[in-house]
Protein backbone atom coordinates (compact mmCIF):
# COMPACT_ATOMS: atom_id res chain seq x y z
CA UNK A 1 2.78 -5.45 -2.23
CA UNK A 2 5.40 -7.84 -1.21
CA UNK A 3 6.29 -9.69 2.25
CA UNK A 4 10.47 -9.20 3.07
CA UNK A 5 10.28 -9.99 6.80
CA UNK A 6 8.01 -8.29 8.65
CA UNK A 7 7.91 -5.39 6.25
CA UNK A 8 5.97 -4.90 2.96
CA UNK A 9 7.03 -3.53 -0.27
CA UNK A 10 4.43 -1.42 -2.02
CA UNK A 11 4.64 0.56 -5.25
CA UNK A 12 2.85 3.82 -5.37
CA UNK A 13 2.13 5.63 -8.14
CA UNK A 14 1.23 9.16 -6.59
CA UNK A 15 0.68 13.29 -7.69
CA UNK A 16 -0.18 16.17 -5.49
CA UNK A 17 -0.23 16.38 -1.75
CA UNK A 18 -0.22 13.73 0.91
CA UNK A 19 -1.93 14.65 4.55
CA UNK A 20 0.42 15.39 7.65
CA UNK A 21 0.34 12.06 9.30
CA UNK A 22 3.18 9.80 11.43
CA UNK A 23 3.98 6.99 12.58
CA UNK A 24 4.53 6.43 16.34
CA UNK A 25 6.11 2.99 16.69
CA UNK A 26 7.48 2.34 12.98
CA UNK A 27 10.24 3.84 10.61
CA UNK A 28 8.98 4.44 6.65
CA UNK A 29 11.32 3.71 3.84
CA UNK A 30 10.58 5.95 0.06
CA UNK A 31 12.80 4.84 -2.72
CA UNK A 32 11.92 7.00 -5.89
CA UNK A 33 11.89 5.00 -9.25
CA UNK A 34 10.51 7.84 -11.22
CA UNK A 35 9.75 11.45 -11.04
CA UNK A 36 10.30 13.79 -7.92
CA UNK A 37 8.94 13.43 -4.18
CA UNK A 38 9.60 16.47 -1.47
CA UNK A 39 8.57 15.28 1.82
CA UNK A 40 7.98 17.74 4.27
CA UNK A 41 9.23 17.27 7.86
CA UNK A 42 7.70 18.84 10.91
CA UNK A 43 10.40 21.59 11.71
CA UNK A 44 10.04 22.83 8.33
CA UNK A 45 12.78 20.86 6.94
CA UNK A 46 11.66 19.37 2.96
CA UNK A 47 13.79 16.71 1.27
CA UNK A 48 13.47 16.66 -2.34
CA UNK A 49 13.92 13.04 -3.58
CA UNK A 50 14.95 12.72 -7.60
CA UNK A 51 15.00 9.36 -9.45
CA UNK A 52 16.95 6.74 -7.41
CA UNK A 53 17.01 8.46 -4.57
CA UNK A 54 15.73 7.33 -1.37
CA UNK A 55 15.29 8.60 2.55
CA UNK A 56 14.21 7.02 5.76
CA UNK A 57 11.77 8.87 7.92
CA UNK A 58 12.11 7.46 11.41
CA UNK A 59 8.82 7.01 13.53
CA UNK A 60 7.10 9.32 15.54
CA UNK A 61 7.84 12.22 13.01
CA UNK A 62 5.51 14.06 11.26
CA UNK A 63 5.47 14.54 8.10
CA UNK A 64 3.94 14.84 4.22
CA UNK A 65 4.74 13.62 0.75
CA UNK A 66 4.24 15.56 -2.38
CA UNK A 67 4.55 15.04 -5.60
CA UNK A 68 4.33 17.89 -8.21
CA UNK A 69 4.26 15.45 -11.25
CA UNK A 70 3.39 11.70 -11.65
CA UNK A 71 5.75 9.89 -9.29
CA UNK A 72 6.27 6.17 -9.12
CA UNK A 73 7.91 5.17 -5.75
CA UNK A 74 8.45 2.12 -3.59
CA UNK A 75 7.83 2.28 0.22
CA UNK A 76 9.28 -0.03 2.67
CA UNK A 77 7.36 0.04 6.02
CA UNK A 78 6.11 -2.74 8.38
CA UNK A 79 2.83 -4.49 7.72
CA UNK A 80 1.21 -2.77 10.60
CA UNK A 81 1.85 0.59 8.75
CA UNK A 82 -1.30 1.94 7.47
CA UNK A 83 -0.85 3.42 3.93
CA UNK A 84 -3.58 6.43 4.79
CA UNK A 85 -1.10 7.38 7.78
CA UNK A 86 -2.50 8.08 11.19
């Protein structure tokens, strides 16, 4: 993890699902470096994110990662993010 700000930088290395969780009062940033990430939105809407692709989920909406294979991916969130969602 890395300090830009009053964000962090972390590098996840993730496969399979993710719980529904959001954040009320922050935005989340996913920048995939390798493999594929579909995150699912609340009204049913999934964005399928290839290699050096990225999408900003804006707070307050629900939502859930998934990644069918091994996915490495940077998120860019504030500090006061908690990584397990709430």
């Amino acid at each position: 993890m890395t300090r830009v700000n009053d964000s962090v930088v972390r590098l996840g290395i993730v496969e399979g699902e993710y719980h529904w969780h959001k954040h009320e009062n922050d935005d989340e940033f996913f920048f995939v470096l390798e493999g594929k990430l579909w995150i699912d939105i609340e009204d049913h809407e999934t964005i399928e994110l290839n290699p050096l692709q990225g999408t900003t989920i804006p707070k307050g909406v629900m939502h859930r990662p998934r990644a069918p294979q091994k996915t490495i991916m940077l998120m860019v969130e504030t500090h006061q993010i908690e990584p397990t969602g709430n």
